[in-house]
Each structure stands twice: as C-alpha cells, then as structure tokens.
C-alpha atoms as a PDB file:
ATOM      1  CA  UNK A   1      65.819 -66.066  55.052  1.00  0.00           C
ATOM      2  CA  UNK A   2      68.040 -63.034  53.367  1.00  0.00           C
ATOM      3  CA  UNK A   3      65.969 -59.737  52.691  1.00  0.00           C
ATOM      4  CA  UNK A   4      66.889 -57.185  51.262  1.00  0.00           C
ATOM      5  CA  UNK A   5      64.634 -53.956  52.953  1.00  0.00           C
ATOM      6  CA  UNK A   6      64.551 -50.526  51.330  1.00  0.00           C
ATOM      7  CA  UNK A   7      62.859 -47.551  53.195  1.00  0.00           C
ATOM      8  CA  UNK A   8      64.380 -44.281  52.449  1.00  0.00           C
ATOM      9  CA  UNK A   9      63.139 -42.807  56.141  1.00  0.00           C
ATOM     10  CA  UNK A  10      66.289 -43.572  58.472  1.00  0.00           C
ATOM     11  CA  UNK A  11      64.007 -44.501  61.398  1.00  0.00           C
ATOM     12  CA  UNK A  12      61.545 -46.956  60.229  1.00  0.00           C
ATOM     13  CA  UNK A  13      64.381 -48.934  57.965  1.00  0.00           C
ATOM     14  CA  UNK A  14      66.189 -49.054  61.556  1.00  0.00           C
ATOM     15  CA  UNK A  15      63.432 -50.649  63.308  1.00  0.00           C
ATOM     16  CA  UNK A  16      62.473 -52.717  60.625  1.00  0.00           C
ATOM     17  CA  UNK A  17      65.791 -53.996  60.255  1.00  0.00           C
ATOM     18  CA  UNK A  18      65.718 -54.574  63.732  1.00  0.00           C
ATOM     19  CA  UNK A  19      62.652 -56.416  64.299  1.00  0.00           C
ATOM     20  CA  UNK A  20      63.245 -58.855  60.989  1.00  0.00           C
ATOM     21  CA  UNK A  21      66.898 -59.660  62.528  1.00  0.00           C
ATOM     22  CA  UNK A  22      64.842 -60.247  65.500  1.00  0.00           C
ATOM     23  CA  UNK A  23      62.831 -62.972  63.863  1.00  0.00           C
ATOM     24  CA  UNK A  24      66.264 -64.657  62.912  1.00  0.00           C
ATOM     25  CA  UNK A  25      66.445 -62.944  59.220  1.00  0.00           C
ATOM     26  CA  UNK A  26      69.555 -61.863  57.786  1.00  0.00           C
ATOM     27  CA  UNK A  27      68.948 -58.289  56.290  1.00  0.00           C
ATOM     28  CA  UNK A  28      70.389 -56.159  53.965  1.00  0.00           C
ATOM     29  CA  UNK A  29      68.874 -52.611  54.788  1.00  0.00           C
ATOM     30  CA  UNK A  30      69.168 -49.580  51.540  1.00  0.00           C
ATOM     31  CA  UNK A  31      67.829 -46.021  51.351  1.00  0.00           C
ATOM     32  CA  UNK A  32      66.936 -45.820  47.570  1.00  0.00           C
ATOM     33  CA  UNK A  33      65.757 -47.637  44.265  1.00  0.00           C
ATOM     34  CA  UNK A  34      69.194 -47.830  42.561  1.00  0.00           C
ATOM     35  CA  UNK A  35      70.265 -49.293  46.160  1.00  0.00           C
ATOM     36  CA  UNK A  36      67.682 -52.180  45.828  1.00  0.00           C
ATOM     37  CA  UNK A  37      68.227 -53.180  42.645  1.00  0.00           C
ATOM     38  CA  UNK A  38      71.881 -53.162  43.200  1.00  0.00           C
ATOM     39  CA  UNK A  39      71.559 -54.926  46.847  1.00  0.00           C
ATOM     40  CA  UNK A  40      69.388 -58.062  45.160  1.00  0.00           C
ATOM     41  CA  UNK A  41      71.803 -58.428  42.454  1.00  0.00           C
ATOM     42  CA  UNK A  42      74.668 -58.746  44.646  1.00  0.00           C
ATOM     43  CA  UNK A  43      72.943 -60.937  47.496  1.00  0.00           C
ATOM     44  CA  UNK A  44      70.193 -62.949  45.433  1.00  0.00           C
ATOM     45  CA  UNK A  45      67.930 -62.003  48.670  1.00  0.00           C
ATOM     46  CA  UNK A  46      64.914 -64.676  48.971  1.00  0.00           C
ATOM     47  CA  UNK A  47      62.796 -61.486  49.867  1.00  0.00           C
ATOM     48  CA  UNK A  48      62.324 -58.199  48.939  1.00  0.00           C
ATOM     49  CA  UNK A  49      60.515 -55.818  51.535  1.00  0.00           C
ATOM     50  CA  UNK A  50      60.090 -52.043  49.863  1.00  0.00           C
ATOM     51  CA  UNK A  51      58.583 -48.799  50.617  1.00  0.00           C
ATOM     52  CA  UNK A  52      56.379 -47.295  47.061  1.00  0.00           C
ATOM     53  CA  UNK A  53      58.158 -44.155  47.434  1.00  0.00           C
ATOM     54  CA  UNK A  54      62.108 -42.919  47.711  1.00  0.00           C
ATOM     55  CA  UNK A  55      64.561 -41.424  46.262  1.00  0.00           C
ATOM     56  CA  UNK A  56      65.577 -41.159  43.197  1.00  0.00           C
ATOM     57  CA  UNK A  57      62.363 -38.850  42.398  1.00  0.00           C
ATOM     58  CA  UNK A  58      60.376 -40.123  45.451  1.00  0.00           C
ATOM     59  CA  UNK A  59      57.951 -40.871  43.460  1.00  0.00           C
ATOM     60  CA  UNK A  60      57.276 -44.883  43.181  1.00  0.00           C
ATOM     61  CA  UNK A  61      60.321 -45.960  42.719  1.00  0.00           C
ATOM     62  CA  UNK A  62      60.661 -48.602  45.081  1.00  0.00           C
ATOM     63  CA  UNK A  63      57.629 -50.468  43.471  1.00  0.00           C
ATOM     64  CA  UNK A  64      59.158 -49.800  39.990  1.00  0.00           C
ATOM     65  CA  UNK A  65      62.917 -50.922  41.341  1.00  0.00           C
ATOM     66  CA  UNK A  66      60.840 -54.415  42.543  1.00  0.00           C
ATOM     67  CA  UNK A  67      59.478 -54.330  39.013  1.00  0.00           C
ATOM     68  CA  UNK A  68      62.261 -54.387  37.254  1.00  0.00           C
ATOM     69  CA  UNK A  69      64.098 -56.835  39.658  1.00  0.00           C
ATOM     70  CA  UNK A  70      60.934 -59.319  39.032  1.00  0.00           C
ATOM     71  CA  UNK A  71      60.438 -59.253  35.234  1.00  0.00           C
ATOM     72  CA  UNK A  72      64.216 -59.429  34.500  1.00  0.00           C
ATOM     73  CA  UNK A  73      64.192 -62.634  36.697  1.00  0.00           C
ATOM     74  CA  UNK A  74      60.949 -63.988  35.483  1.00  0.00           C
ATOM     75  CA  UNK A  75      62.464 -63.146  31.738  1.00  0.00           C
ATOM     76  CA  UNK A  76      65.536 -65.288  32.527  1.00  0.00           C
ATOM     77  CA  UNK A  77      63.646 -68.314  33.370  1.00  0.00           C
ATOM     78  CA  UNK A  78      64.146 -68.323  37.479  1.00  0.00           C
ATOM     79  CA  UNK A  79      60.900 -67.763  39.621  1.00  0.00           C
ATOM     80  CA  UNK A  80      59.724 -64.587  40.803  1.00  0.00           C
ATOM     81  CA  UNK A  81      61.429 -62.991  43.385  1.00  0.00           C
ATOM     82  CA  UNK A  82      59.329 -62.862  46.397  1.00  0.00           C
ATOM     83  CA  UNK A  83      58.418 -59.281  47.106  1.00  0.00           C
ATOM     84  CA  UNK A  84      56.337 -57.174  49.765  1.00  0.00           C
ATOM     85  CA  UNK A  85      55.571 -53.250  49.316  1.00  0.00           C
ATOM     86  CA  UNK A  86      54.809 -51.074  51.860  1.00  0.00           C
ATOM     87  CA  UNK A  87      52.693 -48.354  51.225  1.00  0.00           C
ATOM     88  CA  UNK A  88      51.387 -45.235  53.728  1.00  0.00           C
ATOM     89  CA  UNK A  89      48.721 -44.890  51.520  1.00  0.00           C
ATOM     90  CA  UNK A  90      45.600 -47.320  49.645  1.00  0.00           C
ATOM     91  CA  UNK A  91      46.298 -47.223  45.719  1.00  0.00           C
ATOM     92  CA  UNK A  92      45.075 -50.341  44.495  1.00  0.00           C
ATOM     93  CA  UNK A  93      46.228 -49.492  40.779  1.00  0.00           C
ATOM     94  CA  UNK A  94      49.807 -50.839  42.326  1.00  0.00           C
ATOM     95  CA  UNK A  95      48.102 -54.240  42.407  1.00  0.00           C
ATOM     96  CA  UNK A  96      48.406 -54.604  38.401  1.00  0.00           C
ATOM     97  CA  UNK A  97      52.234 -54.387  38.209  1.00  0.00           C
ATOM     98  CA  UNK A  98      52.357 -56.588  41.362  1.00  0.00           C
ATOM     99  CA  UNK A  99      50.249 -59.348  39.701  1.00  0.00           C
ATOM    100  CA  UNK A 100      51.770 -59.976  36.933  1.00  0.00           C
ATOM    101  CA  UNK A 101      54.641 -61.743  38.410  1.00  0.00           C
ATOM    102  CA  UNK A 102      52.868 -63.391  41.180  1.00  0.00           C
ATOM    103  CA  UNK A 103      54.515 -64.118  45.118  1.00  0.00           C
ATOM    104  CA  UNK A 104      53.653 -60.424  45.919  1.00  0.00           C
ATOM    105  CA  UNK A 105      52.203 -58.597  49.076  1.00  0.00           C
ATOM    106  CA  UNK A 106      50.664 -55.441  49.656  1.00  0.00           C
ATOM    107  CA  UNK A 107      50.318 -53.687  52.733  1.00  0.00           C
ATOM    108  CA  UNK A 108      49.809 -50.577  54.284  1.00  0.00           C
ATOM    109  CA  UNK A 109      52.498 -49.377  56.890  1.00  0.00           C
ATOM    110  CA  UNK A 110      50.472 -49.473  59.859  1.00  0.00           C
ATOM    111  CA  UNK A 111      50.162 -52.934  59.328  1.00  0.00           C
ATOM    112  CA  UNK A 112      53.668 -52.989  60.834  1.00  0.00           C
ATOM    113  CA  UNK A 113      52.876 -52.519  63.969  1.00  0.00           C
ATOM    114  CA  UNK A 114      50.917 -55.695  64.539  1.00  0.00           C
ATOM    115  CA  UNK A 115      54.588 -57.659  64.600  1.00  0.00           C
ATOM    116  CA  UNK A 116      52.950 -61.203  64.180  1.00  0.00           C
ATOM    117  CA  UNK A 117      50.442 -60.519  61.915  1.00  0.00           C
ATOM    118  CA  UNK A 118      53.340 -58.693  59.560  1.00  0.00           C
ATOM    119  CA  UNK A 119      55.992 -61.058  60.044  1.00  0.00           C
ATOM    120  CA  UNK A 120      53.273 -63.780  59.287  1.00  0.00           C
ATOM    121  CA  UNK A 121      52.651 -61.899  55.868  1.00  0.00           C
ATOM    122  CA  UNK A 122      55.975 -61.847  54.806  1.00  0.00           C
ATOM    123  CA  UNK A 123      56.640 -65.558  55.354  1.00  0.00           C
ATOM    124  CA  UNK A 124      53.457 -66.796  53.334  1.00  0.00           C
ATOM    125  CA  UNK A 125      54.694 -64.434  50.685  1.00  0.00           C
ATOM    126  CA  UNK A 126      58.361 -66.062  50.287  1.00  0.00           C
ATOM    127  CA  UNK A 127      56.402 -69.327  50.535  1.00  0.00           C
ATOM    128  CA  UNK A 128      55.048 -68.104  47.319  1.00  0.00           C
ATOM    129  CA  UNK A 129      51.461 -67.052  48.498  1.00  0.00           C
ATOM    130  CA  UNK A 130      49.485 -63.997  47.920  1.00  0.00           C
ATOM    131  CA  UNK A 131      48.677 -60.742  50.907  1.00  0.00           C
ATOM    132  CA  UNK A 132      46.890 -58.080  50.396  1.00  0.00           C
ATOM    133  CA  UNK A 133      46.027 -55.343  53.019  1.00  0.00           C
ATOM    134  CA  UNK A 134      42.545 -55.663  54.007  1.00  0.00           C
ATOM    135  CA  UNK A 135      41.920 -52.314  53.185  1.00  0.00           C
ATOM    136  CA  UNK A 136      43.218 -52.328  49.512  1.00  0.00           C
ATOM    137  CA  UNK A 137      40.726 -55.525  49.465  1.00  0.00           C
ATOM    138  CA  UNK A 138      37.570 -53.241  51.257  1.00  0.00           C
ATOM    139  CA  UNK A 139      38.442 -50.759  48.639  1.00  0.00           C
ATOM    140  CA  UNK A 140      38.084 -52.805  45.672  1.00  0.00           C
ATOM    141  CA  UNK A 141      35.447 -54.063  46.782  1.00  0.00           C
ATOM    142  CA  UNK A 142      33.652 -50.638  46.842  1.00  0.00           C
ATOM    143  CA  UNK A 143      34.774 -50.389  43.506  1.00  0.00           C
ATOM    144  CA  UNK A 144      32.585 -53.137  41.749  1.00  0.00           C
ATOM    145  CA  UNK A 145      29.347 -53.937  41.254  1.00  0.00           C
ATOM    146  CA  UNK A 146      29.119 -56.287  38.769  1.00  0.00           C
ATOM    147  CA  UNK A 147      29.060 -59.410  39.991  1.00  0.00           C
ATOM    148  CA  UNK A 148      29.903 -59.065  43.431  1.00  0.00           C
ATOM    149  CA  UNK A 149      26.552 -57.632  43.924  1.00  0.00           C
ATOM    150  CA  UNK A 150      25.182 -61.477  43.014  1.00  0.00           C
ATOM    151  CA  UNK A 151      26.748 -61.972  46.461  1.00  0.00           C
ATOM    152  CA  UNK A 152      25.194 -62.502  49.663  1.00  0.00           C
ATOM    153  CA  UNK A 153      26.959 -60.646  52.886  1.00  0.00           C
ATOM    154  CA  UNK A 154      28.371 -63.696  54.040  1.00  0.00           C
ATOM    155  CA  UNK A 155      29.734 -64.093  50.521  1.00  0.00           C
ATOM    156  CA  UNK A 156      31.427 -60.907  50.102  1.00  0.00           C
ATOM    157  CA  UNK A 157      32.605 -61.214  53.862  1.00  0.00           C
ATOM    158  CA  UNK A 158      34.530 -64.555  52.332  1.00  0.00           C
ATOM    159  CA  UNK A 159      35.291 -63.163  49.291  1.00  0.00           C
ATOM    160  CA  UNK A 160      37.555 -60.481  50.967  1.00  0.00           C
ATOM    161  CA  UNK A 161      38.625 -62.878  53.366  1.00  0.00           C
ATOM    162  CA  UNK A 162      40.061 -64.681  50.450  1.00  0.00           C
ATOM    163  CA  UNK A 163      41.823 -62.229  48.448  1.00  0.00           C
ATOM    164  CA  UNK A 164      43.556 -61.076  51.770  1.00  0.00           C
ATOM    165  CA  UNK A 165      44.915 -64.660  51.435  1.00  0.00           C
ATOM    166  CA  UNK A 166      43.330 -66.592  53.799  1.00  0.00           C
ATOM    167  CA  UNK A 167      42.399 -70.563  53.631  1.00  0.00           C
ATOM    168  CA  UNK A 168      39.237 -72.095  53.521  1.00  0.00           C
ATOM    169  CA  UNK A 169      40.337 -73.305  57.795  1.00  0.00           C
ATOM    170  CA  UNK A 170      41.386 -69.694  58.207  1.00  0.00           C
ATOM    171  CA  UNK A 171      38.130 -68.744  56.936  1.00  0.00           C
ATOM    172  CA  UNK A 172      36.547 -71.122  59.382  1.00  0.00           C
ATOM    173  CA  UNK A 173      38.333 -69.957  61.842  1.00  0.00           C
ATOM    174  CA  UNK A 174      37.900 -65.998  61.482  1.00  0.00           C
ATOM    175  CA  UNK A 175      33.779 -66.640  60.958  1.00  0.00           C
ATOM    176  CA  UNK A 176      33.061 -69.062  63.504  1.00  0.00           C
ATOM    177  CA  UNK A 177      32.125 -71.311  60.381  1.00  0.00           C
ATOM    178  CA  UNK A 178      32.084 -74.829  60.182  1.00  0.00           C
ATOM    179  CA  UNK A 179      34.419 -76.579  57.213  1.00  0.00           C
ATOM    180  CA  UNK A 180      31.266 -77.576  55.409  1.00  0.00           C
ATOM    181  CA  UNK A 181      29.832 -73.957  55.525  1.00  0.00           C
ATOM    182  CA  UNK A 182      32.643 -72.496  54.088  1.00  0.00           C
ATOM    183  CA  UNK A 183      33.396 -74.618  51.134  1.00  0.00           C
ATOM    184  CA  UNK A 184      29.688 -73.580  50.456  1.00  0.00           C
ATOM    185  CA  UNK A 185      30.188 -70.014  50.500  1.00  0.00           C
ATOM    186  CA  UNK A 186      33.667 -70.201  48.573  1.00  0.00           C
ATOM    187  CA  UNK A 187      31.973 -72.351  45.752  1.00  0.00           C
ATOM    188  CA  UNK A 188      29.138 -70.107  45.627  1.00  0.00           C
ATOM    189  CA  UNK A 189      31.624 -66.842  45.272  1.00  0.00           C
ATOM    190  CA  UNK A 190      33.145 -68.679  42.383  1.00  0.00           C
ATOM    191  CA  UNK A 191      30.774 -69.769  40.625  1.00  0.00           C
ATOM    192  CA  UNK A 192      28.559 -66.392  40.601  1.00  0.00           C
ATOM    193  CA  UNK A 193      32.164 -64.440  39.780  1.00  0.00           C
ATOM    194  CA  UNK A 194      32.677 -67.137  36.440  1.00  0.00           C
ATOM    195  CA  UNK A 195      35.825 -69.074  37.848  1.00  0.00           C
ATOM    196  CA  UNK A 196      36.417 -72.386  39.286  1.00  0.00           C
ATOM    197  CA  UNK A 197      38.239 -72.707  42.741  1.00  0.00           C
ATOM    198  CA  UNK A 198      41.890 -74.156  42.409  1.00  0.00           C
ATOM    199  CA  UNK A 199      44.771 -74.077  45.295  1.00  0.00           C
ATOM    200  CA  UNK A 200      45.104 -71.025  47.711  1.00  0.00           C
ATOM    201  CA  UNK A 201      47.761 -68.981  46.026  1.00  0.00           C
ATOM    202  CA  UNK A 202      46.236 -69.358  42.389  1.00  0.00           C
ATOM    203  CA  UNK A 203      42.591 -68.202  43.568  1.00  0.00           C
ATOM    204  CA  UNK A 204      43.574 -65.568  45.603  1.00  0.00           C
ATOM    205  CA  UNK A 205      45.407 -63.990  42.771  1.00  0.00           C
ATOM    206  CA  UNK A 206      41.904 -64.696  40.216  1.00  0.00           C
ATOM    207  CA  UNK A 207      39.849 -62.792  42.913  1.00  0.00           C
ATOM    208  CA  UNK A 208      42.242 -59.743  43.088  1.00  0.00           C
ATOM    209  CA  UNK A 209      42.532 -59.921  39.067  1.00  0.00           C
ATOM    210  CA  UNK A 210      38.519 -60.092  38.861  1.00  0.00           C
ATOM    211  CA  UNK A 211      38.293 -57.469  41.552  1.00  0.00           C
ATOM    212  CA  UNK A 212      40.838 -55.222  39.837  1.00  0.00           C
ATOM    213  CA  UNK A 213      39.369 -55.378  36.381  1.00  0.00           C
ATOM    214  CA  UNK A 214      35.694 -56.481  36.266  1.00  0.00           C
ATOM    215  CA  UNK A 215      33.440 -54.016  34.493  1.00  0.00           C
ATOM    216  CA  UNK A 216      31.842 -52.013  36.860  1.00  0.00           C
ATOM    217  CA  UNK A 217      30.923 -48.747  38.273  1.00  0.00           C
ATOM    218  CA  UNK A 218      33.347 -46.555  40.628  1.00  0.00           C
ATOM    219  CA  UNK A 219      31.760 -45.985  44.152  1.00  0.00           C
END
C-alpha cells in the first residue's frame, strides 16, 4: 500500500521508511505538518503514519495535520483516510479527535520496535479496524470506575483486550480461553457497560468511546 510517513526526527523517519519499504510499501517520507497534508493531497496515500509532534510549532501538529486531512475527506463524501499516530508519550485525550472519523490507531513509539506486532497494527488499521496501545487502554482503564468496576478481573482483562482491537479467537488465544468462555465474558462486559456487541471494528470503537467518556472518578 502507499503511505505517506511524517516524523520530523531525521533518524527514526529513515528507519521507518526503511523498514515499511521493507514490508513491500511504497512510502512517501515528510518532516512537517504542512508536508503531510500537502504529501496526501498529491499521492491520495491509503495510509497515513504520523508523529503528534513537529514542526510547524512542535506542538501536535501532526495529529491536527491528520485531522484536517480526515474531516475534509469524510466532509466530501469518500471514507476516512486510514491513519496511525505515533506518540512518545500516553495522552489519551488524543483518542477523541481520532474517533470521530474512525480507521485510526494509536500507539506509543516503542511499540516500533516489535516490527511484527507494528507492521501488524498498521495493516488492520488500513483494513479499516481499530489499535490502540495497550497502555493508552491500561490508562483509561485507571481512569473509570463506573461501570467497569461491575466487572470481574477476567472481564476487565477482556475488556482491554478488546479495545486494543483484538477478536473474540485472539482473545482465546491470548487467555488460554476456550471460544465458548470468551463469548461469555465479552457478553457479560457488554451488557454490564449498557451496549450490545456488534462486529470487531464497531465495538472496539464503543469500548474506547465508553472508556473515554463514562462518568467517573480520575485515579
């Protein structure tokens, strides 16, 4: 597929570039937000992959360039565009401009370094799927206590398990659970949260809405 990367550090957009052309990617590497939103418009990229922060200001920039790029093509009737930030640090308030356009992942840079893992995450998001670091999901989980207090362990372990954006046979899979066990614990997380299960991508984006917004206290 065609990406378009931004990371303003000269290093890591190197060996980024390098490891996606690796993977059999065409790329389209840029240093800075006005960069990205003129590299999509010019190559209509089927993935973006961007760092929070560069220049302009260095402040997030690169999540409001992927912003813009998504609600202006959302606004003109096309699909989202695909997108994954990067981030060095957890700040799960970047998850509400993320959801509202859907096909999104966030994850923290170290993430990189486990190549499968990572290169695994950006293909389920261009698919159209939902990743979120595991520890944006641990945080927010911290965060709440209504409702996800109803939980048992085993609940919570598959509630985070799901809004990282795994299946219910991933699930399985990752616990040493049968089928049947799961579909037990994932209709129990549901139904004490106040939502009904639908397909992968829809739930896992109700779970990080609920998790992001439920009233609750700050741990």
């Amino acid at each position: 597929m065609r990406i378009v990367l931004a990371e303003d550090s000269a290093l890591l957009r190197a060996g980024l570039a390098q490891l996606l052309e690796a993977a059999g990617h065409v790329v389209v590497a840029v240093s800075d937000a006005p960069e990205l939103i003129a590299a999509c418009a010019e190559h209509s990229p089927d993935l973006i992959v961007s760092d929070v922060r560069m220049p302009p200001n260095m402040a997030d920039d690169g999540l409001a360039a992927v912003h813009t790029i998504r609600r202006e093509r959302s606004a003109s009737g096309e699909d989202a565009l695909p997108a994954v930030i990067l981030s060095q640090y957890v700040a799960a308030a970047y998850l509400d401009t993320l959801l509202e356009h859907g096909s999104f992942g966030y994850l923290l840079k170290e993430r990189v370094g486990d190549v499968r893992d990572f290169l695994a995450s950006l293909e389920a998001v261009a698919r159209g799927e939902t990743v979120v670091d595991p520890d944006v999901v641990k945080t927010l989980l911290r965060n709440r206590t209504s409702g996800v207090a109803a939980l048992t362990a085993r609940e919570q372990e598959v509630l985070a398990l799901m809004a990282e954006g795994l299946s219910n046979s991933q699930i399985s899979e990752r616990l040493f659970l049968s089928a049947g066990a799961v579909s037990k614990h994932v209709a129990a997380v549901f139904r004490k949260l106040g939502f009904a299960p639908d397909d992968e991508n829809r739930r896992v984006r109700a779970v990080l809405e609920w998790l992001r917004h439920a009233p609750g206290q700050s741990g």
